[in-house]
Protein backbone atom coordinates (compact mmCIF):
# COMPACT_ATOMS: atom_id res chain seq x y z
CA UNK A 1 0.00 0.00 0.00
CA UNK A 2 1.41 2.98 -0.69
CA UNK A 3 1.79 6.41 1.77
CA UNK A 4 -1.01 7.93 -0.19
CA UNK A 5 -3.31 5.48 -0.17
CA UNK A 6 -2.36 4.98 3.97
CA UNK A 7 -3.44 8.60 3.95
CA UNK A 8 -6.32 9.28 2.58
CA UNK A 9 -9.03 11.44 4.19
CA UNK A 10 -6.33 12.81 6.82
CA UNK A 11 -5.72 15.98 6.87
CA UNK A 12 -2.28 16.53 5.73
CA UNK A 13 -1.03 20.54 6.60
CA UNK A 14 2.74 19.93 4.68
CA UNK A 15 5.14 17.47 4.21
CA UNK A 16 3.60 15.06 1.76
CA UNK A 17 5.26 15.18 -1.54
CA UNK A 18 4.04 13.35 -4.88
CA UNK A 19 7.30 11.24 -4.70
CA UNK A 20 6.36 10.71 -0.87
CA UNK A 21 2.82 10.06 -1.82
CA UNK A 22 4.17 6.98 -3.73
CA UNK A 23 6.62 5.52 -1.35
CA UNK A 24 5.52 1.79 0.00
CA UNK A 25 3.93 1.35 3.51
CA UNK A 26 4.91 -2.27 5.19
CA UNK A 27 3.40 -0.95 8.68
CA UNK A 28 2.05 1.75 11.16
CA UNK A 29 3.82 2.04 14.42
CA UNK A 30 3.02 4.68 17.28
CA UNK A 31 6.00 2.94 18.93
CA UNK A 32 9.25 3.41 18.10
CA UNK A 33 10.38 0.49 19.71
CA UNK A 34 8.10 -1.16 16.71
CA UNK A 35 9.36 0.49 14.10
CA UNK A 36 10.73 -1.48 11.08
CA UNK A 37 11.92 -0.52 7.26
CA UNK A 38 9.48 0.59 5.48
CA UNK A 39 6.99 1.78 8.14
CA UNK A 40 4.98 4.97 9.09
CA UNK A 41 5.70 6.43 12.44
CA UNK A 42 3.07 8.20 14.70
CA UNK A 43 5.00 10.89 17.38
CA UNK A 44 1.83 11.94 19.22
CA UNK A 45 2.51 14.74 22.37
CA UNK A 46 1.50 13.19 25.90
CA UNK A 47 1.27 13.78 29.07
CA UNK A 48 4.18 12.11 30.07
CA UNK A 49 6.60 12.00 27.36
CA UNK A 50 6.42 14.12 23.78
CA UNK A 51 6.57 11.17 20.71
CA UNK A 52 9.27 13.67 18.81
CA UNK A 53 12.10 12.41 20.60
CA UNK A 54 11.91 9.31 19.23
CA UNK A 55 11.06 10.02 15.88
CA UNK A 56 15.07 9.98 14.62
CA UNK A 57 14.86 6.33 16.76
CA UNK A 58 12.27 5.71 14.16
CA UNK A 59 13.92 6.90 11.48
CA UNK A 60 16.99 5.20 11.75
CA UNK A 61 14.88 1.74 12.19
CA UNK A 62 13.56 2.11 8.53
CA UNK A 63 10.34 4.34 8.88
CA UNK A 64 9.60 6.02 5.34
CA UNK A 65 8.00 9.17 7.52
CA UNK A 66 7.14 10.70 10.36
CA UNK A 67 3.93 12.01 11.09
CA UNK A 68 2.64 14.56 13.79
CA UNK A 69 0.01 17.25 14.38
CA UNK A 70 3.18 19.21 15.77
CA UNK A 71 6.21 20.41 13.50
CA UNK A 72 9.33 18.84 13.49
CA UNK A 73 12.22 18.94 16.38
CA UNK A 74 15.06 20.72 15.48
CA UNK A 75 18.28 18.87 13.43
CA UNK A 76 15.43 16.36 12.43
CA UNK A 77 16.77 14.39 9.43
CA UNK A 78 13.72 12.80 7.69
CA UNK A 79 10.41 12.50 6.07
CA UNK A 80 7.71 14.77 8.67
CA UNK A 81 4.13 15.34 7.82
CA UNK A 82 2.33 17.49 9.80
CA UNK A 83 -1.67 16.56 10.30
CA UNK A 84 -4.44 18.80 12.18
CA UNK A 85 -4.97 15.75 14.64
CA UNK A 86 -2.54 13.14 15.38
CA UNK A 87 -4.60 10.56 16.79
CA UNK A 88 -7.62 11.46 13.97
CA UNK A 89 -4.71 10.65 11.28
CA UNK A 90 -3.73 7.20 13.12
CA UNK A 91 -7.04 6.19 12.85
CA UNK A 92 -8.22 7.02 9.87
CA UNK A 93 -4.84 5.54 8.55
CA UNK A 94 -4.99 2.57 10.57
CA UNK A 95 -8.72 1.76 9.23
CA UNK A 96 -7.04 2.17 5.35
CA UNK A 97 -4.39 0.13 6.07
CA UNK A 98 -6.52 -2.80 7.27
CA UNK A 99 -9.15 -1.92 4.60
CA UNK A 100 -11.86 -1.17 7.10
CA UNK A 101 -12.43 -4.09 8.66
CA UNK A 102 -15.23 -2.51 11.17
CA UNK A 103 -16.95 -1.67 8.18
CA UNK A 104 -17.79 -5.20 7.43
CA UNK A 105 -18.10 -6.40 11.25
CA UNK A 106 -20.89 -5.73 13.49
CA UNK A 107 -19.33 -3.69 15.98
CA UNK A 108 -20.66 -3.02 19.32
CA UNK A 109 -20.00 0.53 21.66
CA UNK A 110 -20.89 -0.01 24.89
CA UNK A 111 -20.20 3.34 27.03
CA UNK A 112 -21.37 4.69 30.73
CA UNK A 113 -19.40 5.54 33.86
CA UNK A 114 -20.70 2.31 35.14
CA UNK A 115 -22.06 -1.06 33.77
CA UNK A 116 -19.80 -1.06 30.52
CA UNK A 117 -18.07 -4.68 31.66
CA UNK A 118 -20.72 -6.70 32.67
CA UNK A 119 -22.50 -5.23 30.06
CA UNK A 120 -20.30 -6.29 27.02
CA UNK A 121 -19.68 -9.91 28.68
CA UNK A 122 -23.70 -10.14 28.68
CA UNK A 123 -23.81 -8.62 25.36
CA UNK A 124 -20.87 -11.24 24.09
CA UNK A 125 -22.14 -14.36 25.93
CA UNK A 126 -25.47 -13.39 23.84
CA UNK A 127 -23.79 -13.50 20.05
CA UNK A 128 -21.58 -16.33 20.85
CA UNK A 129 -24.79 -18.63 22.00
CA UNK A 130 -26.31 -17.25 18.88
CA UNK A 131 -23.32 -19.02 16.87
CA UNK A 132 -21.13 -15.97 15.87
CA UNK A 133 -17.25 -15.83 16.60
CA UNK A 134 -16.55 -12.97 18.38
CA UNK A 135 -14.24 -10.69 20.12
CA UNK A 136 -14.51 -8.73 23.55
CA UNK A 137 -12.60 -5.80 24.21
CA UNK A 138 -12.54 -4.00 27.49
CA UNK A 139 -11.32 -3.43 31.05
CA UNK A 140 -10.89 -6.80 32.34
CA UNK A 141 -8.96 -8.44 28.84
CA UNK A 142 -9.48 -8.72 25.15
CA UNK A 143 -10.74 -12.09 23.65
CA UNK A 144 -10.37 -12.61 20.31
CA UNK A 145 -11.67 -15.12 18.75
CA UNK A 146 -12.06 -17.29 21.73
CA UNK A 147 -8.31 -16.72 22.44
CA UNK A 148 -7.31 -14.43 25.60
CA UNK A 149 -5.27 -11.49 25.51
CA UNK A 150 -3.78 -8.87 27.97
CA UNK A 151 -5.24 -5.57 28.23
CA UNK A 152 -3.33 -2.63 27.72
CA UNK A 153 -6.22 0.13 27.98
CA UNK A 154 -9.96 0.06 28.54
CA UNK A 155 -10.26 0.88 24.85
CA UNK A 156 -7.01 0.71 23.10
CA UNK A 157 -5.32 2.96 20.31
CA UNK A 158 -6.99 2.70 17.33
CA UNK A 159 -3.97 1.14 15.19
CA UNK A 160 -4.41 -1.60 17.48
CA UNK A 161 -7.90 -1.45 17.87
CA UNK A 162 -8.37 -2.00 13.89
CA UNK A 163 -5.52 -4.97 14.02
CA UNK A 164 -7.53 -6.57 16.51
CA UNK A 165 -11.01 -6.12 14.07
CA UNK A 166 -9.11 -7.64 11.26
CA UNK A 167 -7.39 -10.63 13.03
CA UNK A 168 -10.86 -11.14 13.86
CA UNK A 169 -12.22 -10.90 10.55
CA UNK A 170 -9.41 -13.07 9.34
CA UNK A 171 -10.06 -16.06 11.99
CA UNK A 172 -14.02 -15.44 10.61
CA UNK A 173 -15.27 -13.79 13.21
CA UNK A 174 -18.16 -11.10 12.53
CA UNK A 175 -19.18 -9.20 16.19
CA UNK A 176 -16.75 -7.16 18.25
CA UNK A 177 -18.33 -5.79 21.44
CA UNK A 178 -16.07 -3.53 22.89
CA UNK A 179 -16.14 -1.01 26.19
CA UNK A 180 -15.72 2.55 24.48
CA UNK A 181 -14.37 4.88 27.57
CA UNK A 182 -14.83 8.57 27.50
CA UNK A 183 -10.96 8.91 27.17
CA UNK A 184 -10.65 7.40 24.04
CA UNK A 185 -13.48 9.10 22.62
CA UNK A 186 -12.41 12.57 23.58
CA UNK A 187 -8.44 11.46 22.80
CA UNK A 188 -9.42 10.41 19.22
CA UNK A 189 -8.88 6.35 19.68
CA UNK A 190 -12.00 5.22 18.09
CA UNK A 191 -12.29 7.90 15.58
CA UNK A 192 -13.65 6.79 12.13
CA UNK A 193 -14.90 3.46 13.85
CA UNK A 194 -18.04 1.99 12.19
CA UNK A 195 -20.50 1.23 14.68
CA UNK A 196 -23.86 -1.01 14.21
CA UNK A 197 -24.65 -0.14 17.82
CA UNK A 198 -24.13 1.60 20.37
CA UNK A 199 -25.13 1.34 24.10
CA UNK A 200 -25.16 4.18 26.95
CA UNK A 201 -25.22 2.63 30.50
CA UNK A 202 -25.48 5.76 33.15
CA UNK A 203 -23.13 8.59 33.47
CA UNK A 204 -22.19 9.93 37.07
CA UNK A 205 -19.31 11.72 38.58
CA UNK A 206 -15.57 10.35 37.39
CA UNK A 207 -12.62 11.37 35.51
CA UNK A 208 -12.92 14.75 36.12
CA UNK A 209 -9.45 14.97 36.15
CA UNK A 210 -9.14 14.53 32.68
CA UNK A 211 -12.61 16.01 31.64
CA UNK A 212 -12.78 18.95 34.34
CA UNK A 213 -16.48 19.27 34.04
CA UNK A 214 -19.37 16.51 33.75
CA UNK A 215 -20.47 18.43 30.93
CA UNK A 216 -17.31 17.66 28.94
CA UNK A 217 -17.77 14.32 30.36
CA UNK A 218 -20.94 13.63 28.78
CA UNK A 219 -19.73 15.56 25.81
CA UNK A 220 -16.95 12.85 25.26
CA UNK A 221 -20.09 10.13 25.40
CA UNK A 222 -22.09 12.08 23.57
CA UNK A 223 -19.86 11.59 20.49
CA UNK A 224 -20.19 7.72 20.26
CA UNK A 225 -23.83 8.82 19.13
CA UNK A 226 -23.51 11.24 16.51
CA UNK A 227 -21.16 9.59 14.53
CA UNK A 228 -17.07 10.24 15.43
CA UNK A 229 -15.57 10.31 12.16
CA UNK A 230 -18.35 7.54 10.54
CA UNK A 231 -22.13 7.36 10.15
CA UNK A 232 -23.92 7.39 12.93
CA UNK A 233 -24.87 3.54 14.68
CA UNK A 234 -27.78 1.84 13.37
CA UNK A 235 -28.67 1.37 17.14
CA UNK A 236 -28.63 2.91 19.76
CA UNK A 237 -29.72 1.00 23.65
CA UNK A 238 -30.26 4.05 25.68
CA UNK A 239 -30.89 4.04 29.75
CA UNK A 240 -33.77 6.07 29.76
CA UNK A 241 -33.83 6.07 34.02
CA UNK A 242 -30.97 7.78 33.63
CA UNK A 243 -30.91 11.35 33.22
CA UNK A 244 -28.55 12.18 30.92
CA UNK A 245 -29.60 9.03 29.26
CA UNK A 246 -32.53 11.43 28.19
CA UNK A 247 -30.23 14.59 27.44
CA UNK A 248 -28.61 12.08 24.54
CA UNK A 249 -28.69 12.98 20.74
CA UNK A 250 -28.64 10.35 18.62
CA UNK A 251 -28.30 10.55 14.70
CA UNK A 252 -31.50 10.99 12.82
CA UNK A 253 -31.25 7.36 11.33
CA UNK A 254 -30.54 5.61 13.92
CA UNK A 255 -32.84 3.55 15.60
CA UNK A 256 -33.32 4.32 19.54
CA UNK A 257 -33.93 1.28 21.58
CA UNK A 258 -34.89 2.58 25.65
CA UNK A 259 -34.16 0.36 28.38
CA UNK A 260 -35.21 0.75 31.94
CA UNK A 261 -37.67 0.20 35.03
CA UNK A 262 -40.31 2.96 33.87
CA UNK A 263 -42.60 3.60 31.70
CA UNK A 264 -41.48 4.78 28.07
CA UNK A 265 -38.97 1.88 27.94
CA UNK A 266 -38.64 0.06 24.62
CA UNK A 267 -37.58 -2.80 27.10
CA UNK A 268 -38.61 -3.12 30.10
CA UNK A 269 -38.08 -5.09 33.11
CA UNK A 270 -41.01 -6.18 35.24
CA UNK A 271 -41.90 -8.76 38.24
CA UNK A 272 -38.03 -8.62 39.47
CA UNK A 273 -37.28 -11.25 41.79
CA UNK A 274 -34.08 -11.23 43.20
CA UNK A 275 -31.79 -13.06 45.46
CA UNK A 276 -28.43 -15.48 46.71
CA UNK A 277 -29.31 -17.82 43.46
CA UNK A 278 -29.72 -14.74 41.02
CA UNK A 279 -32.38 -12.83 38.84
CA UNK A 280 -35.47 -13.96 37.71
CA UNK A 281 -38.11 -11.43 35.51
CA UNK A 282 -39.81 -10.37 32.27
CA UNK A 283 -38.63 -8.10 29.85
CA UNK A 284 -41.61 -5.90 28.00
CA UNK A 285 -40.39 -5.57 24.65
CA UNK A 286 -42.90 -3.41 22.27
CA UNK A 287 -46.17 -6.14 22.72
CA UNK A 288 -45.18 -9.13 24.32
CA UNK A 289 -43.05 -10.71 26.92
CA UNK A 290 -39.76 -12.65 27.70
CA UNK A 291 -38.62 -14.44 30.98
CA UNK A 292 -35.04 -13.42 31.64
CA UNK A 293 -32.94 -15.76 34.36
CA UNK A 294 -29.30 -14.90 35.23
CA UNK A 295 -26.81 -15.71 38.22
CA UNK A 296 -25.75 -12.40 38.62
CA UNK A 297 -27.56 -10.83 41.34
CA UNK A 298 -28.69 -6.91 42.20
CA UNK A 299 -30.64 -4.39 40.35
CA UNK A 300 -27.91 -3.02 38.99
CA UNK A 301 -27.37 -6.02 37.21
CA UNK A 302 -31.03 -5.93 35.71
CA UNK A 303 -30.36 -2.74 33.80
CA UNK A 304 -27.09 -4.46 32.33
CA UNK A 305 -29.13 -7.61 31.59
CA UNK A 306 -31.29 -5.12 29.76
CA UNK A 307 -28.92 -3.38 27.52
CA UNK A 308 -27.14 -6.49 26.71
CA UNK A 309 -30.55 -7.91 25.36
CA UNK A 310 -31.51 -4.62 23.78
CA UNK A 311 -28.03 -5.56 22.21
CA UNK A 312 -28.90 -9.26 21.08
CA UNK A 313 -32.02 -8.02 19.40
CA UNK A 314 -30.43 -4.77 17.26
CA UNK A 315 -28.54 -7.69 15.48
CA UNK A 316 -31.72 -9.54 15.04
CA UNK A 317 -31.10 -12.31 17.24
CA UNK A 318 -34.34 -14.02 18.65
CA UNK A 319 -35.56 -13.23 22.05
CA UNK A 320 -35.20 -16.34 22.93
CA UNK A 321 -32.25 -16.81 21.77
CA UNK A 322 -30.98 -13.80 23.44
CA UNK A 323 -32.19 -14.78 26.91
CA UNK A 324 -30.36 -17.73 26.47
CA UNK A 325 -27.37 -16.08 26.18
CA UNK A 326 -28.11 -13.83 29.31
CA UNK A 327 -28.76 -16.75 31.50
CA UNK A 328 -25.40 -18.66 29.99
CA UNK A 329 -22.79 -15.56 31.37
CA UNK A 330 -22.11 -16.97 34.99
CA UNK A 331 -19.66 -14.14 36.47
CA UNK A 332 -17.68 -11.13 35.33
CA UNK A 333 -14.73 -11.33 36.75
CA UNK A 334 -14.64 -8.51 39.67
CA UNK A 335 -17.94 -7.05 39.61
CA UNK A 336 -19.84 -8.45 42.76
CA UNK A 337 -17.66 -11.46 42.37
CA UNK A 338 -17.72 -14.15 45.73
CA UNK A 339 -14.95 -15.46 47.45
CA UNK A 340 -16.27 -18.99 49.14
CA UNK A 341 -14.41 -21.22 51.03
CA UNK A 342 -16.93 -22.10 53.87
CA UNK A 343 -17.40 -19.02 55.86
CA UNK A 344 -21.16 -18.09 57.51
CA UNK A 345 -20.88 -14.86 55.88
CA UNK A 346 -20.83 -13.73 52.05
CA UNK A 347 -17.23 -11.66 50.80
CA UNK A 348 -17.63 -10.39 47.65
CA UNK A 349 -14.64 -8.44 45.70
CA UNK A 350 -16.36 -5.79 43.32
CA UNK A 351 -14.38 -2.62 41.23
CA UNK A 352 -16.69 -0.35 42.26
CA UNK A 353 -14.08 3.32 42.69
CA UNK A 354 -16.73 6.26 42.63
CA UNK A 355 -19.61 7.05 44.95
CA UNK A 356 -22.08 6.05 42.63
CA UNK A 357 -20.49 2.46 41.81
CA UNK A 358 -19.69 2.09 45.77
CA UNK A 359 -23.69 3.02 46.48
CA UNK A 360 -25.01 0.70 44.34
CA UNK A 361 -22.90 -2.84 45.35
CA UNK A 362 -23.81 -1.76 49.04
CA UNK A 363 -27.10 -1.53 47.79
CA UNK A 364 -26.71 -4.88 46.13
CA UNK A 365 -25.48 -6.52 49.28
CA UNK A 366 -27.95 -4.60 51.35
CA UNK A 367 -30.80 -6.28 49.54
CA UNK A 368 -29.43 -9.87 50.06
CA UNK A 369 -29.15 -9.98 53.59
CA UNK A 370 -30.91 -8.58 56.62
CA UNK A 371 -27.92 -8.13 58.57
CA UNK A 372 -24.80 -6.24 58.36
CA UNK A 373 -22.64 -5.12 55.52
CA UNK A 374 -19.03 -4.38 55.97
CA UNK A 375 -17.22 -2.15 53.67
CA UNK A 376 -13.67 -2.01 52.68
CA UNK A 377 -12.61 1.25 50.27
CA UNK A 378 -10.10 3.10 49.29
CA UNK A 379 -9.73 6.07 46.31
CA UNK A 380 -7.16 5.89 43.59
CA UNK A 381 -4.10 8.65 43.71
CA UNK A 382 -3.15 11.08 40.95
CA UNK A 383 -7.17 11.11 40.10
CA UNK A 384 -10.37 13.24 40.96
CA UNK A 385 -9.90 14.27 45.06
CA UNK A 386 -13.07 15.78 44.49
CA UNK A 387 -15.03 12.70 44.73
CA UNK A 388 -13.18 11.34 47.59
CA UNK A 389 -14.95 12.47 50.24
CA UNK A 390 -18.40 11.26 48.02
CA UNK A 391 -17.16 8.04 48.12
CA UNK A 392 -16.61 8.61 52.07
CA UNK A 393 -20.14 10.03 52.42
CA UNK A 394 -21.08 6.70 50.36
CA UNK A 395 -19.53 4.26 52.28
CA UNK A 396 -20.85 5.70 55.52
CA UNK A 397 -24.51 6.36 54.77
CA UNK A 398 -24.86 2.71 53.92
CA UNK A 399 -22.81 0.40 55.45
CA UNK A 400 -23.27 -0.79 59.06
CA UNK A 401 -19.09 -0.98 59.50
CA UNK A 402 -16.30 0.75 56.94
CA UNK A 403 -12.47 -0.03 57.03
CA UNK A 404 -11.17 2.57 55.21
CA UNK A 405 -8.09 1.44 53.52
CA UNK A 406 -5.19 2.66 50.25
CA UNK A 407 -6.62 1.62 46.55
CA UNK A 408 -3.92 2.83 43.87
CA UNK A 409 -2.35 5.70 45.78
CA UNK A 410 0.38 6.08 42.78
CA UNK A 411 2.61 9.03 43.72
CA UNK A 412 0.26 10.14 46.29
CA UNK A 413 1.17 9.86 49.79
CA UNK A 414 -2.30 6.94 50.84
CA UNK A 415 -2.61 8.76 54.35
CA UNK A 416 -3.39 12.15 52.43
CA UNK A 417 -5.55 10.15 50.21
CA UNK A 418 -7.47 8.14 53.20
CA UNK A 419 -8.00 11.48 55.33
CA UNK A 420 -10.05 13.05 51.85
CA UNK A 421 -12.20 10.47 52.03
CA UNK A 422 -12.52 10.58 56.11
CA UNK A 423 -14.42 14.32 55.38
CA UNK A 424 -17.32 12.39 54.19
CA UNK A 425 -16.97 9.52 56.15
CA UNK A 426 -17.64 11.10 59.32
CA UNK A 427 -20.85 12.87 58.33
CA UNK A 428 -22.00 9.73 59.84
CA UNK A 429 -21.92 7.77 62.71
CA UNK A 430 -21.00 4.60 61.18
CA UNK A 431 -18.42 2.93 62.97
CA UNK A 432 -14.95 2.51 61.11
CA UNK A 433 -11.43 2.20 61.31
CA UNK A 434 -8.79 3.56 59.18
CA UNK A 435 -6.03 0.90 57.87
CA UNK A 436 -3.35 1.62 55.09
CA UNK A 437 -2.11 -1.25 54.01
CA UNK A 438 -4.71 -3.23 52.23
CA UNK A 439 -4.08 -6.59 53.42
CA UNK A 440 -4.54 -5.70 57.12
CA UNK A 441 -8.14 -3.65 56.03
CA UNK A 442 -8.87 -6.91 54.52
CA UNK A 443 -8.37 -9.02 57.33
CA UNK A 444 -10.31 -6.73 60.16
CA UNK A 445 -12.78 -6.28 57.76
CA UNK A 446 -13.24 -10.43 57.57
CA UNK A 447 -12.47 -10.99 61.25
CA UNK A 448 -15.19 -8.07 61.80
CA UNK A 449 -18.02 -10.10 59.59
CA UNK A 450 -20.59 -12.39 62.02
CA UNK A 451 -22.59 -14.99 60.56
CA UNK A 452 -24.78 -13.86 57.54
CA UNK A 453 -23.24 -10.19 57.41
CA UNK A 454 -21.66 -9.18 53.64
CA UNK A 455 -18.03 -8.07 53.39
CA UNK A 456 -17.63 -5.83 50.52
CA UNK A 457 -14.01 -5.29 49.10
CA UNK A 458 -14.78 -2.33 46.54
CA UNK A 459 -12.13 -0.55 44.27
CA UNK A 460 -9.83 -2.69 42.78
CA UNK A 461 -12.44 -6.21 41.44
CA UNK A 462 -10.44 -8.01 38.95
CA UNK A 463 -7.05 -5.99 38.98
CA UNK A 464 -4.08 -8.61 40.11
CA UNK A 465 -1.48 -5.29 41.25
CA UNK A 466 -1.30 -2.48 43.31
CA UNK A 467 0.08 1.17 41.80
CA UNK A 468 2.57 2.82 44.27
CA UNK A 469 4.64 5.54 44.59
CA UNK A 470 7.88 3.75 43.54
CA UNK A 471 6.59 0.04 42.35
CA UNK A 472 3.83 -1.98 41.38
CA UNK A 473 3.34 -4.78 43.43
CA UNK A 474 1.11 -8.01 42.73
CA UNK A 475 -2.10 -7.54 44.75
CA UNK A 476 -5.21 -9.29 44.58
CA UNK A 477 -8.02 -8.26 46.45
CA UNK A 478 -10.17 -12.12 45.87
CA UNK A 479 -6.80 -13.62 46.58
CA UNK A 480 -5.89 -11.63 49.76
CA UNK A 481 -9.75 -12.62 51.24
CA UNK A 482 -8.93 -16.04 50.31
CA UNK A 483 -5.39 -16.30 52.37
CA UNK A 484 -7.19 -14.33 55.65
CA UNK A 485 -10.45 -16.89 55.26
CA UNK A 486 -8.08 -19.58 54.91
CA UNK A 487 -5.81 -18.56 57.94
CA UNK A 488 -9.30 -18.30 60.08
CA UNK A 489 -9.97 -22.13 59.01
CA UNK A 490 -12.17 -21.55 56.99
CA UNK A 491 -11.50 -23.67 53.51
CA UNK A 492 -9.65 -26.22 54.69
């Protein structure tokens, strides 16, 4: 393929000559560490580090050019192109250099400040009972094709993001469902994607670091809707309990499909009956009714059941077909996931890190038993302080008994962190203790729980490390519960 073709549609400001336009393209890196002969390099500005300085590394590895929205470092020897939007140009080159694989899967946008996981493993578990090879890309890990890979980002960069689609397509799969996060909207990742639908769980407060206002927040969602660089989805499966849910423009061909508890709902849930073994209800969809059964437990977990379905149908699977696939997703790893070996009383491990998230898995655990429910919780470091003490005031309005403890404090010093959180804490009486090191919470927190009371480990679900100031160490919350139940002998 040659540069020209690579680059077509970007906008190109200078630097692309007709002999350039010619030259051979054997790759895309963003990496200079994956640069080879032949290939087109990517220097993008960040946060952290500015791509320029390793364009020469690039250079001398074989890359044909260099492109950038920014102009080129001084003594540069080499090929630069300057673009209006370096992360636009990646992905619109990345989607011609794989020949637009998206295009010809059905891909699946599932975004929200909560709900996006257990929604695209519902929403996955659906198409592959319906017979379709798929792949899952989120949080937790990326599947592809029913193998497993490591997760690098939430939503990764879109030259990897449109390898992934045509590996995929090449191993003949034909559904991606994939958790689209606010950053890589706003950042450009999943520019020029092609989406058949798209689904919008709830927004409430979180990365306001990055977004400064929940207005840019819901901006960033917003754009999954409209069309980023592509049409706009076929579908959209819209939370219409939620309020910004509402607020959402969609494009004026797409097809709107409401989820929720109320009336107005293209789907909705009635005759809920939950408990330990899971969810049982109906699902109104336009004139009739389905029976929905699941093993994942909470209300929470019926409006993710919901979208997921809402997600089954837009590809035309049968309702039946679809509820199939609802019932056959056992667990998502870290969301309201149990650690048994024995004990009288419930633990679960869920990733729950904002007040919102934290107030609904208490509420979760509040409606399964009818006695206590210990909380464990800490906030992440180099992130939003602002909703610190939320998550404080969270923890404390509902929980009978809160060990405050460190989540990811980063560079952060945890005991700064912890006393953030202890402002809205002790609004309330709820009694609590304050513990920094997380496997000593953990254990007070299980040597606290009586028969039939819930322990709650919130912040961290499936995540096997913990971020410090000068390492990152293996930590597990499920496996940390384990060792303490174990050492109580329990499990044995």
């Amino acid at each position: 393929m040659t540069l020209g073709d690579v680059l077509d549609g970007v906008q190109v400001l200078s630097g692309l000559t007709e002999t350039l336009r010619a030259a051979g393209v054997a790759g895309i890196a963003y990496d200079s560490r994956k640069a080879a002969p032949g290939f087109l390099f990517f220097a993008f500005p960040g946060a952290k580090a500015d791509g320029r300085q390793f364009a020469s590394q690039a250079v001398e590895k074989g890359a044909v050019a260099v492109v950038s929205e920014l102009a080129a470092p001084d003594h540069f020897q080499g090929n630069w192109i300057q673009v209006g939007h370096g992360r636009r140009a990646l992905a619109r080159s990345a989607a011609n250099f794989f020949g637009h694989p998206d295009q010809r899967l059905g891909v699946t946008g599932i975004t929200g400040t909560n709900g996006k996981t257990t929604t695209s493993y519902l929403a996955d578990a659906v198409l592959r009972t319906a017979g379709f090879t798929t792949a899952l890309i989120g949080t937790i890990e990326y599947r592809l094709a029913g193998a497993v890979l490591k997760a690098v980002n939430t939503t990764p960069e879109s030259l990897d993001l449109f390898e992934l689609f045509a590996q995929l397509e090449k191993a003949g799969g034909t559904h991606v469902t994939m958790e689209t996060s606010s950053h890589a909207l706003a950042l450009g990742r999943v520019y020029g994607v092609q989406y058949h639908t798209t689904v919008f769980t709830n927004l409430t407060r979180d990365h306001l670091d990055f977004h400064k206002t929940m207005e840019e927040y819901f901006a960033a969602k917003q754009l999954l809707f409209t069309g980023n660089g592509a049409a706009p989805p076929k579908f959209a499966v819209v939370n219409r309990d939620d309020a910004y849910g509402r607020a959402l423009q969609t494009g004026p061909n797409t097809e709107v499909l409401w989820y929720g508890l109320d009336d107005g709902a293209t789907a909705r849930a009635r005759n809920i009956s939950s408990g330990f073994e899971g969810l049982r209800f109906e699902i109104q969809y336009r004139d009739r009714s389905y029976p929905v059964e699941s093993p994942l437990v909470g209300e929470i977990n019926v409006y993710n059941i919901l979208a997921s379905w809402c997600t089954g149908v837009s590809y035309g699977i049968d309702p039946a077909l679809v509820s199939r696939g609802i019932a056959a997703c056992r667990a998502v790893p870290g969301r309201f996931e149990r650690v048994e070996e024995g004990q009288p009383f419930l633990v679960v491990v869920d990733y729950a890190h904002t007040d919102d998230a934290l107030r609904n898995v208490i509420a979760v655990a509040r409606g399964l038993t009818s006695k206590r429910v210990i909380t464990v919780f800490g906030c992440g470091g180099d992130r939003d302080r602002t909703k610190r003490p939320l998550m404080g005031m969270a923890a404390g309005e509902h929980s009978d008994f809160v060990v405050l403890t460190s989540d990811n404090p980063r560079s952060e010093d945890p005991l700064d962190i912890m006393n953030d959180a202890l402002v809205g804490l002790r609004r309330f009486d709820t009694p609590h203790i304050a513990e920094p090191d997380r496997t000593t919470a953990i254990r007070k927190a299980v040597e606290e729980a009586q028969p039939d009371d819930i322990v709650v480990i919130a912040g961290k679900g499936h995540e096997t490390y913990q971020i410090l100031k000068d390492q990152t160490i293996a930590f597990d919350d499920r496996e940390v519960a384990r060792k303490v139940l174990h050492s109580l002998g329990y499990g044995k």
